[in-house]
C-alpha atoms as a PDB file:
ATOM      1  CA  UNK A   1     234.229  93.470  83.998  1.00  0.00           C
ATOM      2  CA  UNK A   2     234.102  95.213  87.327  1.00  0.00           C
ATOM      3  CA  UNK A   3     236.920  93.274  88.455  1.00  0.00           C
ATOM      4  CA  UNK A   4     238.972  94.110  85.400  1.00  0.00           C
ATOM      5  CA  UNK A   5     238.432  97.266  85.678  1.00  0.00           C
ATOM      6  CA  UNK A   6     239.408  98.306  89.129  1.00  0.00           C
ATOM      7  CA  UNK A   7     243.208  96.252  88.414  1.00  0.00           C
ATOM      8  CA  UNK A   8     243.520  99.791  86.412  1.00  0.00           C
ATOM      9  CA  UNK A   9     243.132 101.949  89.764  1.00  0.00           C
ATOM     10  CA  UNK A  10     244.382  99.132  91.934  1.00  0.00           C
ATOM     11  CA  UNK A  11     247.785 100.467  93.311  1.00  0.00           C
ATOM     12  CA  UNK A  12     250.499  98.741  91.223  1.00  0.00           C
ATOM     13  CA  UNK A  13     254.013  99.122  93.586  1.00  0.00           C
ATOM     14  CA  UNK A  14     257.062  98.473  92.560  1.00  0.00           C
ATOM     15  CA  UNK A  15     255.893  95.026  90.778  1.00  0.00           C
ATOM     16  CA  UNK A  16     253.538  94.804  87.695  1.00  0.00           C
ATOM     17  CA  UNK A  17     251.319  92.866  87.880  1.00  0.00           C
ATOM     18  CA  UNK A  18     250.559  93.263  91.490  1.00  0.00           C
ATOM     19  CA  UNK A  19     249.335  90.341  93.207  1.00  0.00           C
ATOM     20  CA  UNK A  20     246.093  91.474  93.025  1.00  0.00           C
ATOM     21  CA  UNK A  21     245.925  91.825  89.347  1.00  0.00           C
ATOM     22  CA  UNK A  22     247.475  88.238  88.873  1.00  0.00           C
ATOM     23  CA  UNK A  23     244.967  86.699  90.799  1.00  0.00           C
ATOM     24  CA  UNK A  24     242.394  88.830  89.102  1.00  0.00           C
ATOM     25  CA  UNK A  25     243.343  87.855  85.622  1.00  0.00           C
ATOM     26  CA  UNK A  26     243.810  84.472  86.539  1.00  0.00           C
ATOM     27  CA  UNK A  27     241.052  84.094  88.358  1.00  0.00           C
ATOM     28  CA  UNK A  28     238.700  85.403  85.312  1.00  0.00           C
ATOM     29  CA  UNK A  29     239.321  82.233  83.386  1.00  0.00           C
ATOM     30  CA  UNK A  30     236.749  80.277  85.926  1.00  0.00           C
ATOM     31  CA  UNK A  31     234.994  83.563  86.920  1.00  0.00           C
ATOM     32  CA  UNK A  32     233.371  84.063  83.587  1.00  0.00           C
ATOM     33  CA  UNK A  33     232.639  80.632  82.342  1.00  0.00           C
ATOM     34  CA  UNK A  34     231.072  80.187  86.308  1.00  0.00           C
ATOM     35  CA  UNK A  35     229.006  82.825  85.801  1.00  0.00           C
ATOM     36  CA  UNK A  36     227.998  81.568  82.171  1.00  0.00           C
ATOM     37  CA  UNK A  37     226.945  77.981  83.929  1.00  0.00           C
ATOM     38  CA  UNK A  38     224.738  79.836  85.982  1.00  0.00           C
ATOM     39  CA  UNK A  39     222.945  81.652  83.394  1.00  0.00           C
ATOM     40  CA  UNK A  40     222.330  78.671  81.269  1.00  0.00           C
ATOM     41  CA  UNK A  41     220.859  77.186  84.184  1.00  0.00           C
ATOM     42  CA  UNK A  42     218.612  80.155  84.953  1.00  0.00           C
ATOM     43  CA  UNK A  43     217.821  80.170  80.792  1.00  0.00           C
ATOM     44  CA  UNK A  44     217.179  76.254  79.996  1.00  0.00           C
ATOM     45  CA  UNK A  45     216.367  74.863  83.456  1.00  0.00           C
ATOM     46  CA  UNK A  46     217.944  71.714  84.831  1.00  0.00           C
ATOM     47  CA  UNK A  47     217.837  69.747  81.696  1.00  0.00           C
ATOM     48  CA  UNK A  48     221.838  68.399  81.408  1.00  0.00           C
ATOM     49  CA  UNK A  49     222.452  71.103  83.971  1.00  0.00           C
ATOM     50  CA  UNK A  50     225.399  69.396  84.921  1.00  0.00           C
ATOM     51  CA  UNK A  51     226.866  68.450  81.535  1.00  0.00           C
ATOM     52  CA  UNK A  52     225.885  72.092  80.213  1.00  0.00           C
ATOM     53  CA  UNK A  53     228.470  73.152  83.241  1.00  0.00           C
ATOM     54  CA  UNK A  54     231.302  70.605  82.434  1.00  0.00           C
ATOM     55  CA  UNK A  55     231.300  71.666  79.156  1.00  0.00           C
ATOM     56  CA  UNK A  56     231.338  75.362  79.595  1.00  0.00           C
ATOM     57  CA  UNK A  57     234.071  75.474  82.476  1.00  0.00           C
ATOM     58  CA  UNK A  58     236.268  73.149  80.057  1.00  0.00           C
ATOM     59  CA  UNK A  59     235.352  75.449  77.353  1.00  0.00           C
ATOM     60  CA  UNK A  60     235.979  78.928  78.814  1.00  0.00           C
ATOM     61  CA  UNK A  61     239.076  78.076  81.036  1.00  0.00           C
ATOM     62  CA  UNK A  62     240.895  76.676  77.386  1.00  0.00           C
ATOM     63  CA  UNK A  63     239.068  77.982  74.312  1.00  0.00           C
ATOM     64  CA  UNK A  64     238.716  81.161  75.702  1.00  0.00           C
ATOM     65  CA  UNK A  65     242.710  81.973  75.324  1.00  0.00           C
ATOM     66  CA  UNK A  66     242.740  80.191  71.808  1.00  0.00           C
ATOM     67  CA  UNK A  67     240.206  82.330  70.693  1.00  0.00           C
ATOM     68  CA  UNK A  68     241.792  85.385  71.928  1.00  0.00           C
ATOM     69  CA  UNK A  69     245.084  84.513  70.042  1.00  0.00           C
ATOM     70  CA  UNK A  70     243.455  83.188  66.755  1.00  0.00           C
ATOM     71  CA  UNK A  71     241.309  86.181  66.626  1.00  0.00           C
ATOM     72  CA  UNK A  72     244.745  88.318  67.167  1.00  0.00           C
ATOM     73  CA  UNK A  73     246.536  86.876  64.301  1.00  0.00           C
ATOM     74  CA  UNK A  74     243.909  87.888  61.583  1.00  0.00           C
ATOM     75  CA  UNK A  75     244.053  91.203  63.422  1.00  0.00           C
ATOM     76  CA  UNK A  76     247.659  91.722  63.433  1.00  0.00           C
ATOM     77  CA  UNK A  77     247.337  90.471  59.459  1.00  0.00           C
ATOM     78  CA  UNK A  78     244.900  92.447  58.564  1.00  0.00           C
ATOM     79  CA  UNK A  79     247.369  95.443  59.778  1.00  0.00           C
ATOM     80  CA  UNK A  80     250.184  94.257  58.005  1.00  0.00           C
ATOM     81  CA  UNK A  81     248.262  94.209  54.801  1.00  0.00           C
ATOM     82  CA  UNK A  82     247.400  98.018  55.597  1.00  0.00           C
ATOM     83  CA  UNK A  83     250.262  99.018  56.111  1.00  0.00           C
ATOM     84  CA  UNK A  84     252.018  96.842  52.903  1.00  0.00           C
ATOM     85  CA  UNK A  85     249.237  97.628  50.455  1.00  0.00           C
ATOM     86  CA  UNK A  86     245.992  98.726  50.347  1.00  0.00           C
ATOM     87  CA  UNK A  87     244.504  96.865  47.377  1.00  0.00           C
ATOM     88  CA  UNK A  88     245.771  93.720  49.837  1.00  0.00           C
ATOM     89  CA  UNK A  89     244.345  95.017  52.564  1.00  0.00           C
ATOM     90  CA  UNK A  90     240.805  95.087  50.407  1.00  0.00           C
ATOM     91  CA  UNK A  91     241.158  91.723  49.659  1.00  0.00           C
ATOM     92  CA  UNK A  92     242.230  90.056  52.497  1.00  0.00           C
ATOM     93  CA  UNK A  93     239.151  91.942  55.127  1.00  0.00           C
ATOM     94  CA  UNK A  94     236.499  89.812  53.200  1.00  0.00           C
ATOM     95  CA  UNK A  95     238.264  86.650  53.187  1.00  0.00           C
ATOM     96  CA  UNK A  96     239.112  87.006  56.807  1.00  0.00           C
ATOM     97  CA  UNK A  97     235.870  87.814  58.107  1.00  0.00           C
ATOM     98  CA  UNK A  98     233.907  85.651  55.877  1.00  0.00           C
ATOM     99  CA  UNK A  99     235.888  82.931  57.277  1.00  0.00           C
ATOM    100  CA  UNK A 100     235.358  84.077  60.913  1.00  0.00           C
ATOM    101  CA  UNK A 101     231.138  84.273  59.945  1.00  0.00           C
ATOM    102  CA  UNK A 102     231.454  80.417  58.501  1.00  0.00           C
ATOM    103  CA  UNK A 103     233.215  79.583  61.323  1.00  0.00           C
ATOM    104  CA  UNK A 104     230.671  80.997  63.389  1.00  0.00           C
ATOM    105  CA  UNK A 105     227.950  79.458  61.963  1.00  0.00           C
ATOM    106  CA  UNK A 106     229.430  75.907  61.506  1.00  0.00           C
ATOM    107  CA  UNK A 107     229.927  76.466  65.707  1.00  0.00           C
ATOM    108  CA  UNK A 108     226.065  77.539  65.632  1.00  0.00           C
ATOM    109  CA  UNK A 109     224.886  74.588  63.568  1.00  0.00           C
ATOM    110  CA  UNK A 110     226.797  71.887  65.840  1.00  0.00           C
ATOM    111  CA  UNK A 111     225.540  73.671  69.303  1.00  0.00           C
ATOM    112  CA  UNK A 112     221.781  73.803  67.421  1.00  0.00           C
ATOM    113  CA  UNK A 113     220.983  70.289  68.374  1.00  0.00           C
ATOM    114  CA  UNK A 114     222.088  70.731  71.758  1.00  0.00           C
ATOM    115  CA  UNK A 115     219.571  73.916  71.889  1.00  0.00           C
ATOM    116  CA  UNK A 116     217.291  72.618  70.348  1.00  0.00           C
ATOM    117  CA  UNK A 117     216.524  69.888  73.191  1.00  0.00           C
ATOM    118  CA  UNK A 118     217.337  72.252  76.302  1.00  0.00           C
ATOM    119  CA  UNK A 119     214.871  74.591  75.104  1.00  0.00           C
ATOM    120  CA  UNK A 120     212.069  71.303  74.514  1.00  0.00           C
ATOM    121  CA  UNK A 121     213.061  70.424  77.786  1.00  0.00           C
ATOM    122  CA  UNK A 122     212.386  74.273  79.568  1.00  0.00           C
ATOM    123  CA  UNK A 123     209.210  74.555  77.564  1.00  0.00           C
ATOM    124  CA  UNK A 124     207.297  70.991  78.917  1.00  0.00           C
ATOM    125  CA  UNK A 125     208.373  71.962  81.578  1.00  0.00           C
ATOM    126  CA  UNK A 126     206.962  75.350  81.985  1.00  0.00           C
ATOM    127  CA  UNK A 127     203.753  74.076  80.837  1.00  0.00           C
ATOM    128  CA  UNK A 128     203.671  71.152  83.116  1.00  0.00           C
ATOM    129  CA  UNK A 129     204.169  73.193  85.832  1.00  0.00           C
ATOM    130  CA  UNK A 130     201.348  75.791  85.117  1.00  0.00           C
ATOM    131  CA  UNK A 131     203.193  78.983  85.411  1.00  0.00           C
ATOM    132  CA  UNK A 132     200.722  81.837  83.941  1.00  0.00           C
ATOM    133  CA  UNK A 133     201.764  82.749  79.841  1.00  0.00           C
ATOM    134  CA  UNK A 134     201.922  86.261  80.582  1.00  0.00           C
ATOM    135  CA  UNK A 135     204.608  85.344  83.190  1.00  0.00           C
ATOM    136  CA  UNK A 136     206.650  83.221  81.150  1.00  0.00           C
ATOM    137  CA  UNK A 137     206.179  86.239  78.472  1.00  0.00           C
ATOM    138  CA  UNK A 138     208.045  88.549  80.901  1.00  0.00           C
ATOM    139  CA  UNK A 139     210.427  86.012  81.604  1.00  0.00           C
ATOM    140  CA  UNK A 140     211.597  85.719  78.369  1.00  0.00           C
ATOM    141  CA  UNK A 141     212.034  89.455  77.780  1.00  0.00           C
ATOM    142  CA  UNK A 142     213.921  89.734  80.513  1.00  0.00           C
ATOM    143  CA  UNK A 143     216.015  86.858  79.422  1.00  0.00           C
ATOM    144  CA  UNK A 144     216.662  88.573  76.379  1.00  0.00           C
ATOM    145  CA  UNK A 145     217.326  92.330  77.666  1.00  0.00           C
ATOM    146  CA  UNK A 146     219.561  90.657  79.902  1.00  0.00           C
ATOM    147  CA  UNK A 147     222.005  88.599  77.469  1.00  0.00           C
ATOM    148  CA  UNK A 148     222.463  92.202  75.638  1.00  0.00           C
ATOM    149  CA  UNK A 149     223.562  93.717  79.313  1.00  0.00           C
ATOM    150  CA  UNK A 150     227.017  92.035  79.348  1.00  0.00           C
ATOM    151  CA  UNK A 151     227.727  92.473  75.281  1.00  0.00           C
ATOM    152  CA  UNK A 152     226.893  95.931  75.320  1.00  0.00           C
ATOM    153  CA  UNK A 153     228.951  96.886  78.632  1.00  0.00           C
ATOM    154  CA  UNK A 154     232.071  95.365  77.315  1.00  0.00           C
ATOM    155  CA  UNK A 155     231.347  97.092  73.559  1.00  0.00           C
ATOM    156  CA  UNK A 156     231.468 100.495  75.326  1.00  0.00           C
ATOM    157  CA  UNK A 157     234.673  99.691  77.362  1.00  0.00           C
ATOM    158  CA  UNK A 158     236.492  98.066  74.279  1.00  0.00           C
ATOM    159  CA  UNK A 159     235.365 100.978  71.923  1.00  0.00           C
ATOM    160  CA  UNK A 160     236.596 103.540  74.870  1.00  0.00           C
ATOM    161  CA  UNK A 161     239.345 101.808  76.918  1.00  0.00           C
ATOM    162  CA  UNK A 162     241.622 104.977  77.253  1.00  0.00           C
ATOM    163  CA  UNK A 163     238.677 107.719  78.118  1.00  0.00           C
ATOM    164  CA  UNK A 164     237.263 104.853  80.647  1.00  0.00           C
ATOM    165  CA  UNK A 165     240.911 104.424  82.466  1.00  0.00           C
ATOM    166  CA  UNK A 166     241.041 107.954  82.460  1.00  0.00           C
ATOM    167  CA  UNK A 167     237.785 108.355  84.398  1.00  0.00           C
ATOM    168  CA  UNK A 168     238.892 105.603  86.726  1.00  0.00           C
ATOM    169  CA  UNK A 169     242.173 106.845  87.077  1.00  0.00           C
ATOM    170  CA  UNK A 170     240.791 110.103  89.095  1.00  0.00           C
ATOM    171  CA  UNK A 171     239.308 107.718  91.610  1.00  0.00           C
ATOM    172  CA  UNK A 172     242.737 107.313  92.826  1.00  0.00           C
ATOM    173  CA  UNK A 173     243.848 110.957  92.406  1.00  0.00           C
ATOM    174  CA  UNK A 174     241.404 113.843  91.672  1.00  0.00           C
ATOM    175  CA  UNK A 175     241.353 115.953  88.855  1.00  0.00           C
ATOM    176  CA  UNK A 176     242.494 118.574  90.246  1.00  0.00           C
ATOM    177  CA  UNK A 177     245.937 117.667  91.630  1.00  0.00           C
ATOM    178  CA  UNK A 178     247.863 120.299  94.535  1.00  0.00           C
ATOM    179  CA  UNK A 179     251.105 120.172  93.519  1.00  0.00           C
ATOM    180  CA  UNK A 180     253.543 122.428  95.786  1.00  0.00           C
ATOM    181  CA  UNK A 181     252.713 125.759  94.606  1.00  0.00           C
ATOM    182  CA  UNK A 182     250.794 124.639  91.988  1.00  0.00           C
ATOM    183  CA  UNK A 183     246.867 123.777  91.090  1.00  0.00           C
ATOM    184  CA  UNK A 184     246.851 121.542  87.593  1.00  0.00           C
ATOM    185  CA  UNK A 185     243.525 120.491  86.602  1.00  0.00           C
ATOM    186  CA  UNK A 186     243.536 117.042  84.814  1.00  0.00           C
ATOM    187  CA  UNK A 187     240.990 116.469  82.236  1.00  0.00           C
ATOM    188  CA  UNK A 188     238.618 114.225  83.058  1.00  0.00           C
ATOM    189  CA  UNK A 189     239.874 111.571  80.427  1.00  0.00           C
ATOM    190  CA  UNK A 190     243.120 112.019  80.757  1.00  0.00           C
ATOM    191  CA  UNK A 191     245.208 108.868  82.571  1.00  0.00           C
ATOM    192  CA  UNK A 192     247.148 109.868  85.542  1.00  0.00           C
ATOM    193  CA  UNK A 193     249.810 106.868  85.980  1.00  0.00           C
ATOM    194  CA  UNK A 194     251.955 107.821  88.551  1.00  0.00           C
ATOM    195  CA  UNK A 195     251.994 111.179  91.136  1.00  0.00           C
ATOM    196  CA  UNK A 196     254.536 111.880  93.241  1.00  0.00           C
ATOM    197  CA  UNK A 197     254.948 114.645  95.691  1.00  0.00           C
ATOM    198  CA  UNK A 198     257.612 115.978  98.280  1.00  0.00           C
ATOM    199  CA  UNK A 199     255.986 119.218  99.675  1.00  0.00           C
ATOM    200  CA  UNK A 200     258.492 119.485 102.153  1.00  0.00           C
ATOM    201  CA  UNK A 201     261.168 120.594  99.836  1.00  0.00           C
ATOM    202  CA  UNK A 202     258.475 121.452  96.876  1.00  0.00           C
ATOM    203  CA  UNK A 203     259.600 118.434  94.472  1.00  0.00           C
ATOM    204  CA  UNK A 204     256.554 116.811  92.884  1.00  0.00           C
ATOM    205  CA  UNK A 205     256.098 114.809  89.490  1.00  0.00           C
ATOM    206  CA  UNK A 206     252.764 114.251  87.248  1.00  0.00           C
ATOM    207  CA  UNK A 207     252.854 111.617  84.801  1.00  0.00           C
ATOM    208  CA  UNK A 208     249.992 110.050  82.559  1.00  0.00           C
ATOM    209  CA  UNK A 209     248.624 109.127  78.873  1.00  0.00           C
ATOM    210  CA  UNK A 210     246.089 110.443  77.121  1.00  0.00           C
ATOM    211  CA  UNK A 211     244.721 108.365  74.150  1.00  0.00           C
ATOM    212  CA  UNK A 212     241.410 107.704  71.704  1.00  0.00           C
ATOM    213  CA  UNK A 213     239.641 104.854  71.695  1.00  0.00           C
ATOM    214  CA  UNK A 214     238.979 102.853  68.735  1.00  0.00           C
ATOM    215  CA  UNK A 215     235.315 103.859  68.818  1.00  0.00           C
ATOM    216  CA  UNK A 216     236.629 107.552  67.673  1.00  0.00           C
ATOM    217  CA  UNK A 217     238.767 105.909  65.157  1.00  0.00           C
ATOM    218  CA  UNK A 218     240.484 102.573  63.945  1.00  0.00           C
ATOM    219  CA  UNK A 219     242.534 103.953  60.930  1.00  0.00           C
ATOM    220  CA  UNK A 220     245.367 104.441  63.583  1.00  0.00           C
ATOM    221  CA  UNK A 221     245.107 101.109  65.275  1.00  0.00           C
ATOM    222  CA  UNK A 222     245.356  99.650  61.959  1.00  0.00           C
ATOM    223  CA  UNK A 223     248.310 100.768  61.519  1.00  0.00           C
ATOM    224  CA  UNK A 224     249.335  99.701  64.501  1.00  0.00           C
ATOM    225  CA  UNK A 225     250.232 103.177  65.778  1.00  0.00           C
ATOM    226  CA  UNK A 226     247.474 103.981  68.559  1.00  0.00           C
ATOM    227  CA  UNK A 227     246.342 107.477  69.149  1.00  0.00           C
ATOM    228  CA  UNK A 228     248.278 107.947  72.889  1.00  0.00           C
ATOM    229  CA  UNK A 229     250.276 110.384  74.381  1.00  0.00           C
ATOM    230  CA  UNK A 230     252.608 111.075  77.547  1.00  0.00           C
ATOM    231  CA  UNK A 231     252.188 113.840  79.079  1.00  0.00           C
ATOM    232  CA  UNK A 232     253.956 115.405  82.518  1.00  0.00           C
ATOM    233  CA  UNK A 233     253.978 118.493  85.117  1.00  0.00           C
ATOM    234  CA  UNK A 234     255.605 118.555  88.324  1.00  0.00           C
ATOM    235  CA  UNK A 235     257.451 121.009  90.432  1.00  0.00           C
ATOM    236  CA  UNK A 236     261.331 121.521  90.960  1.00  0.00           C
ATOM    237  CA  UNK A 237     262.696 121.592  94.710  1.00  0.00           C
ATOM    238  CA  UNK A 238     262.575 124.623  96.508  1.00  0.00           C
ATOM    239  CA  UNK A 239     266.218 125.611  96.574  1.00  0.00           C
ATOM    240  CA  UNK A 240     268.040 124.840  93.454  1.00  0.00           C
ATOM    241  CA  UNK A 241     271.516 125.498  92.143  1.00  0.00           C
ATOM    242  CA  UNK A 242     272.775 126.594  88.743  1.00  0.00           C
ATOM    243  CA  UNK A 243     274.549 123.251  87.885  1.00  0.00           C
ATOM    244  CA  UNK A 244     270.973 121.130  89.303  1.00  0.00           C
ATOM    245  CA  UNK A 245     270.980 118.442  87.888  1.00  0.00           C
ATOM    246  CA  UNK A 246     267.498 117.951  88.500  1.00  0.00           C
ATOM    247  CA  UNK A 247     266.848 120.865  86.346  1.00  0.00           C
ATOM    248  CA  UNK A 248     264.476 119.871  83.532  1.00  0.00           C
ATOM    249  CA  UNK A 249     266.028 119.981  79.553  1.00  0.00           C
ATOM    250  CA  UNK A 250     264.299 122.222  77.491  1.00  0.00           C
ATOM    251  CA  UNK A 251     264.650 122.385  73.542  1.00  0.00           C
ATOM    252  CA  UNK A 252     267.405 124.352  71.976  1.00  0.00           C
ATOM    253  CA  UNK A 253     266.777 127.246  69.861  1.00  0.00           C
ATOM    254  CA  UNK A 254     267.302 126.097  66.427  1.00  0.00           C
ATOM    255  CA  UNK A 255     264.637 123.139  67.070  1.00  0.00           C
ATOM    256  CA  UNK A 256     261.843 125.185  68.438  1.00  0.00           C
ATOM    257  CA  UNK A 257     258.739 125.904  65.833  1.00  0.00           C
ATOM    258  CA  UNK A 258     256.291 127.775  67.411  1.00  0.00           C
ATOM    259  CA  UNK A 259     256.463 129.382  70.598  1.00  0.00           C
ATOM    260  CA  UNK A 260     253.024 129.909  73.187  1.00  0.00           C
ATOM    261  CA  UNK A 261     252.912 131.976  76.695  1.00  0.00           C
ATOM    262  CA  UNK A 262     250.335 131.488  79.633  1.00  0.00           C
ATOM    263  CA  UNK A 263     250.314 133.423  82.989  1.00  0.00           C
ATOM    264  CA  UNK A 264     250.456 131.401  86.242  1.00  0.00           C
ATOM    265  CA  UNK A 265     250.369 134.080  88.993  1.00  0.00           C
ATOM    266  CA  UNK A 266     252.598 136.045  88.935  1.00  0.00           C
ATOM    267  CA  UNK A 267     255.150 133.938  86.511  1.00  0.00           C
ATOM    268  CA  UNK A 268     255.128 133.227  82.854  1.00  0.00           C
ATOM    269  CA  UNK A 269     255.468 129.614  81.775  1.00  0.00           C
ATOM    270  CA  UNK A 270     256.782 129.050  78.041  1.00  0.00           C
ATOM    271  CA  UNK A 271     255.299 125.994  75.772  1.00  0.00           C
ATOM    272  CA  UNK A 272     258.116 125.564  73.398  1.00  0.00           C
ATOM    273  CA  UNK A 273     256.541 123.414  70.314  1.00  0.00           C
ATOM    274  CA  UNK A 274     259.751 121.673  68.670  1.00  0.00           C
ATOM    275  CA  UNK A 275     260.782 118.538  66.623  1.00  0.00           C
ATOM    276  CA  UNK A 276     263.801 117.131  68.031  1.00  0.00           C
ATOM    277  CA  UNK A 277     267.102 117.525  66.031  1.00  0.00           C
ATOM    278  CA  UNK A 278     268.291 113.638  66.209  1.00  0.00           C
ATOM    279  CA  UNK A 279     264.903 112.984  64.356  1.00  0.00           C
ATOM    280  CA  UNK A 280     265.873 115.759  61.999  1.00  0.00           C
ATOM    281  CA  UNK A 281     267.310 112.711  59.435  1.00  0.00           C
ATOM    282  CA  UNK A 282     265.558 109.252  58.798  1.00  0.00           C
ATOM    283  CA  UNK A 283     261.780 108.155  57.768  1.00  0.00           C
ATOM    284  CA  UNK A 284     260.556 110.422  60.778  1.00  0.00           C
ATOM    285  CA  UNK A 285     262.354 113.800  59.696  1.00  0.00           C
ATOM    286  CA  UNK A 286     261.103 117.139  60.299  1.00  0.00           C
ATOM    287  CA  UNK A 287     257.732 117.718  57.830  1.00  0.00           C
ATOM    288  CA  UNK A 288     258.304 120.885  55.180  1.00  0.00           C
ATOM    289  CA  UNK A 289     255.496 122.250  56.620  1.00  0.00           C
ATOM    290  CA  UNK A 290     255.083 121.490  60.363  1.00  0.00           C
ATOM    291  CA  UNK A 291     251.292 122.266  60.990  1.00  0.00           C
ATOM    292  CA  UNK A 292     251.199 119.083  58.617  1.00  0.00           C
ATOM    293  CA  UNK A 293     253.023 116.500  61.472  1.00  0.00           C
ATOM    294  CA  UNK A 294     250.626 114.631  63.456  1.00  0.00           C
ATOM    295  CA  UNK A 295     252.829 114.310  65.924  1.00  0.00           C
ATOM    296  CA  UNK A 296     253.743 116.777  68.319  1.00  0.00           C
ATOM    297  CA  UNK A 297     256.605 118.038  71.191  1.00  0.00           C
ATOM    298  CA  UNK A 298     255.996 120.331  73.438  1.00  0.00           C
ATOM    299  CA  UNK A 299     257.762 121.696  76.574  1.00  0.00           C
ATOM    300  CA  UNK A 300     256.480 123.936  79.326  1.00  0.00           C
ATOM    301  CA  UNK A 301     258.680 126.121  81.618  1.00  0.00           C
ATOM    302  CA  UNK A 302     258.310 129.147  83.869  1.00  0.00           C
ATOM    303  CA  UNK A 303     262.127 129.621  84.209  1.00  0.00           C
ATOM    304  CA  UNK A 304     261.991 128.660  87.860  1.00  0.00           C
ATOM    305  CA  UNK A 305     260.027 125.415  89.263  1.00  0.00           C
ATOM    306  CA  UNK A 306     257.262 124.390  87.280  1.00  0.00           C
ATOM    307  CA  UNK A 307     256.857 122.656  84.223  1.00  0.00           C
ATOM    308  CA  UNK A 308     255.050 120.171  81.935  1.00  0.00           C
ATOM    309  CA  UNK A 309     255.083 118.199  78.721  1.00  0.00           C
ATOM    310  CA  UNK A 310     253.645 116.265  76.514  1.00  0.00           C
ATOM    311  CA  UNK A 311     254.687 114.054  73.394  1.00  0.00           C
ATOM    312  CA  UNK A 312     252.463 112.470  71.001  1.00  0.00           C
ATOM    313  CA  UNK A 313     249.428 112.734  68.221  1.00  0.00           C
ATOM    314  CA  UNK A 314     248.736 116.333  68.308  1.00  0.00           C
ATOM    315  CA  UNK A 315     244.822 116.330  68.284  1.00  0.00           C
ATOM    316  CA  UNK A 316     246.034 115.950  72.394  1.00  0.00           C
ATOM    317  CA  UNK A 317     248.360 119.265  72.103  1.00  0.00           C
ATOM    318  CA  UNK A 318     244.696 121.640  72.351  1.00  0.00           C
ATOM    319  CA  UNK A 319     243.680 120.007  75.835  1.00  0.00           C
ATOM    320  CA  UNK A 320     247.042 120.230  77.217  1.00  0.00           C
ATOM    321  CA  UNK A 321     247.519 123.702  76.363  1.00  0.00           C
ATOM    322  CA  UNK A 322     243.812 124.314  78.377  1.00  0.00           C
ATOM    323  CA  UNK A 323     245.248 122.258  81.390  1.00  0.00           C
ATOM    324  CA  UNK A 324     248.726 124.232  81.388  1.00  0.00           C
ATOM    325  CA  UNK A 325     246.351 127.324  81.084  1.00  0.00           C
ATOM    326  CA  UNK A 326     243.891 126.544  83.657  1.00  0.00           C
ATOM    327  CA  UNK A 327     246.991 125.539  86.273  1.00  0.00           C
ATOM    328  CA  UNK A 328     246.708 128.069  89.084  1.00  0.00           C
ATOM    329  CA  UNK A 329     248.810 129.251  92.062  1.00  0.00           C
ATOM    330  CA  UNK A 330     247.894 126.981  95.345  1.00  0.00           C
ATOM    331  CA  UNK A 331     246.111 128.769  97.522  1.00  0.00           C
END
């Protein structure tokens, strides 16, 4: 998991995936079944030691892909079925898992012989060799604290992908990121994908996500529309013309909603809260009343060089409006 995890901070280049990550992902599909060999070894002894290895190496280098897609399609089914109807979607969630818990258990039954004589064999064994019973006691709880260390590790990180990358994230670039000119503190969640900066001539770009795990909510990934956002700040050049092209778009009048104001120094930067007038028409036009969308468009400006933005569920549009506010002037 710790190798996993650092291909998210793991500079990426022009190429994606990296080298690195290849090898990384790659490389998991003997990792983990390696490391599951050695455990069984350290739980049932050397009894089939060797065949217990064969079989788990074969096992996790091809079943472990299968299992990932055939537990995907019920998944992505299951969705569907939300989305299409919800009497459907009723139905089909017992049928689906009931079929994954028989299918479980038929796995459990066939493996139960197999346990059944590893664990014989570790037991004479224990008591041929005269180890004290309060030892083997310990041994066994730590055996079994142990085999929850791995499940419950990867629970958290599934439940909380996006907050975890966003924590990792900042080991790459700190939360609070100089820009030229500018102080912007990142949340602590928040994903910072890509920073650029130019301070020579003051040009400097921010870009990241910000997101909800499923642990804080699955209706949304059912639907197969996951809580995340894109977000931006950055910094124009120095000198700058009229016609710049690099100057950043902001929303025309007759789209902006709500207007908000926050003081950065000496200059006023504008968050301009819109809906875009090309989605004005079609199955995402403008709500009759907007505080009802749960999606959400904002642009920031200060007239002059800075700005920022973000697009996506607005639950995010509260914690970008405290990092816009808490932006200060570089010292």
């Amino acid at each position: 998991m710790v190798l996993l995890l650092s291909t998210i901070i793991s500079r990426q280049g022009y190429w994606y995936p990296s080298t690195y990550q290849t090898v990384i992902y790659f490389g998991q599909l003997l990792l983990i079944p390696g490391l599951a060999a050695v455990f069984s070894r350290i739980m049932y002894g050397p009894y089939g030691w060797a065949r217990r290895t064969l079989t788990i190496l074969l096992v996790g280098a091809f079943l472990g892909p299968v299992s990932i897609f055939a537990l995907a399609i019920p998944m992505l089914l299951l969705a569907w079925a939300f989305d299409l109807n919800r009497f459907l979607f009723d139905f089909l969630l017992p049928v689906i898992v009931g079929g994954m818990v028989v299918g479980l258990l038929v796995a459990v039954r066939k493996s139960g012989k197999w346990g059944v004589q590893a664990e014989a064999a570790r037991w004479l064994a224990e008591r041929q060799s005269g180890i004290d019973p309060r030892k083997r006691r310990w041994r066994n709880r730590g055996i079994l604290m142990a085999s929850w260390i791995p499940l419950t590790l990867v629970m958290l990180v599934f439940l909380f992908l996006p907050e975890v990358w966003g924590v990792l994230s900042h080991f790459n670039q700190p939360r609070l990121i100089n820009l030229p000119g500018y102080q912007v503190p990142i949340p602590a969640t928040w994903i910072v994908l890509n920073y650029k900066n130019e301070p020579e001539n003051g040009w400097s770009s921010l870009t990241g996500l910000a997101g909800r795990g499923i642990g804080r909510g699955i209706r949304t990934y059912l639907r197969l529309q996951p809580p995340i956002s894109s977000w931006d700040v950055g910094t124009e050049p120095y000198k700058q013309t009229e016609d710049s092209v690099v100057r950043r778009w902001m929303p025309k009048d007759d789209e902006v909603v709500s207007r908000r104001s926050f003081t950065i120094g000496t200059d006023i930067v504008t968050c301009l809260d819109y809906w875009p007038s090309y989605l004005r028409t079609g199955p995402y036009q403008q709500p009759q009343k907007f505080e009802d969308s749960s999606i959400a468009y904002v642009r920031c400006s200060d007239g002059k060089r800075f700005y920022a933005g973000i697009f996506g569920p607005r639950k995010q549009v509260g914690t970008f409006y405290e990092m816009v506010g808490g932006t200060t002037p570089a010292k």
